[in-house]
C-alpha atoms as a PDB file:
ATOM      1  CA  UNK A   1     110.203 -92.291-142.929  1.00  0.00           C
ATOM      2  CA  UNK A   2     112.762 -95.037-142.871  1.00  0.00           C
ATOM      3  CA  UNK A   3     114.234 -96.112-139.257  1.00  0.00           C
ATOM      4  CA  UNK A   4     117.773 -96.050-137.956  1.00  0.00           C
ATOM      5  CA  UNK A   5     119.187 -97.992-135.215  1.00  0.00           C
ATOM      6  CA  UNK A   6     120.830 -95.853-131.920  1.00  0.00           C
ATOM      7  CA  UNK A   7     122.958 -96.565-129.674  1.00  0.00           C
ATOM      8  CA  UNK A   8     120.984 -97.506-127.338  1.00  0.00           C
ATOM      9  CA  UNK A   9     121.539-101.236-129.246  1.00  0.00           C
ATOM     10  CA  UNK A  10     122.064-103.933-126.825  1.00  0.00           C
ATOM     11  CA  UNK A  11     122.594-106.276-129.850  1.00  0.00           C
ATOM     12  CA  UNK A  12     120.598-108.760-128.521  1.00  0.00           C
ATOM     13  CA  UNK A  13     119.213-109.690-132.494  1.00  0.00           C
ATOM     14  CA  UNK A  14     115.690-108.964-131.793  1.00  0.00           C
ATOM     15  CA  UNK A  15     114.745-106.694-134.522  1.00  0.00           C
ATOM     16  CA  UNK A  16     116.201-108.291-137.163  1.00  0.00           C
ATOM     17  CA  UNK A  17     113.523-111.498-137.802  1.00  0.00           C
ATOM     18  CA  UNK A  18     110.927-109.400-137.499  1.00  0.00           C
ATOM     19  CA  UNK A  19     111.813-107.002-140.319  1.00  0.00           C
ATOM     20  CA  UNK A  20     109.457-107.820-143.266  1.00  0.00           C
ATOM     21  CA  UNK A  21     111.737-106.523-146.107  1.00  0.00           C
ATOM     22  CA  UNK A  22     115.100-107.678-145.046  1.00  0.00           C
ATOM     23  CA  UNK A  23     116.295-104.406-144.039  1.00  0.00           C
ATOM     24  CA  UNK A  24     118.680-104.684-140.756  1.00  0.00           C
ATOM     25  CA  UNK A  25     121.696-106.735-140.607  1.00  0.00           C
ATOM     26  CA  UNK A  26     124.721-106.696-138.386  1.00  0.00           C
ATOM     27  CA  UNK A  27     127.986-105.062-139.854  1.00  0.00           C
ATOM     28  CA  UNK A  28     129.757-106.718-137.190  1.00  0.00           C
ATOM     29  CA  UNK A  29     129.514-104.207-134.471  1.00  0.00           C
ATOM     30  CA  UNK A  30     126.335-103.244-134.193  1.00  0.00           C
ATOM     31  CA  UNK A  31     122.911-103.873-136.077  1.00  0.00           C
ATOM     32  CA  UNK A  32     122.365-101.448-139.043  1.00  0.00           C
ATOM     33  CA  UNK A  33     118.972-100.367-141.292  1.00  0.00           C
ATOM     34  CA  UNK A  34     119.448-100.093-144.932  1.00  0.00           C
ATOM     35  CA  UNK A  35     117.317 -96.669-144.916  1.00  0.00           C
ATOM     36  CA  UNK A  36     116.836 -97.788-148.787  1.00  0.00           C
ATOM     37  CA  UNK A  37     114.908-101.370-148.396  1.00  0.00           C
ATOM     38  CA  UNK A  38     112.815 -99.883-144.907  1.00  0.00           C
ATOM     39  CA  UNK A  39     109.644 -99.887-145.298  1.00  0.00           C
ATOM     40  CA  UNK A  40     108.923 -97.424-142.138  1.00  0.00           C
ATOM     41  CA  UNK A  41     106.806-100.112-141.167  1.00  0.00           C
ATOM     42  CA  UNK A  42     108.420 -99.816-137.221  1.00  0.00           C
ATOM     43  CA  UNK A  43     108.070-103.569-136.586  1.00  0.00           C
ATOM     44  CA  UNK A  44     111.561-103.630-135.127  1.00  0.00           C
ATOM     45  CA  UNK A  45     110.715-100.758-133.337  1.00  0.00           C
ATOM     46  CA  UNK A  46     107.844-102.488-131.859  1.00  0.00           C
ATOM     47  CA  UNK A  47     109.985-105.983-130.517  1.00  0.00           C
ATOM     48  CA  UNK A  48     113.149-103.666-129.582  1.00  0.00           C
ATOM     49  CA  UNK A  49     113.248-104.283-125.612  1.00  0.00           C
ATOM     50  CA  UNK A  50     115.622-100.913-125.633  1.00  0.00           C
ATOM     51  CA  UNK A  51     114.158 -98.767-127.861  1.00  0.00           C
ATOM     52  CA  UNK A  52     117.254 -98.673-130.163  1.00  0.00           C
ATOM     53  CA  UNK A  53     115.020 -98.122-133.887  1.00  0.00           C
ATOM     54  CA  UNK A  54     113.631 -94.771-134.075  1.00  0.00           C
ATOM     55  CA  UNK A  55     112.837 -92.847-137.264  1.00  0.00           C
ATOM     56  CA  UNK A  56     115.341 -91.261-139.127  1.00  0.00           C
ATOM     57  CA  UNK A  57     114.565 -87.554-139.874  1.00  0.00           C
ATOM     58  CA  UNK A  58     117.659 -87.194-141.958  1.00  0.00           C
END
C-alpha cells in the first residue's frame, strides 16, 4: 500500500533522501508521494520526526 504525506508535515525535508525509489518531492508547499513510484517500503515513515507519511487506503 503506497504512502501519502498528512498534514501533520513540518517540511523539514527529512523523508525525502531516504526514499529508495525517488518517490516524494516538494510541489512547493508541501512534500508530496507519487502513490505510483512508492514502493510501500515506509522508510520515510520511519525518519519522519512528525509522523506526517502514513499509508494511503485510498
Amino acid at each position: 500500500m503506497a504512502y501519502r504525506i498528512t498534514d501533520r508535515c513540518a517540511k523539514c525535508g527529512s523523508c525525502e533522501p531516504m526514499c529508495p525509489v525517488g518517490a516524494i518531492s516538494f510541489n512547493g508547499e508541501k512534500y508530496v508521494i507519487d502513490k505510483k513510484q512508492c514502493a510501500s517500503c515506509g522508510m520515510c515513515a520511519n525518519v519522519c520526526p512528525v509522523g506526517a507519511p502514513e499509508p494511503d487506503e485510498n
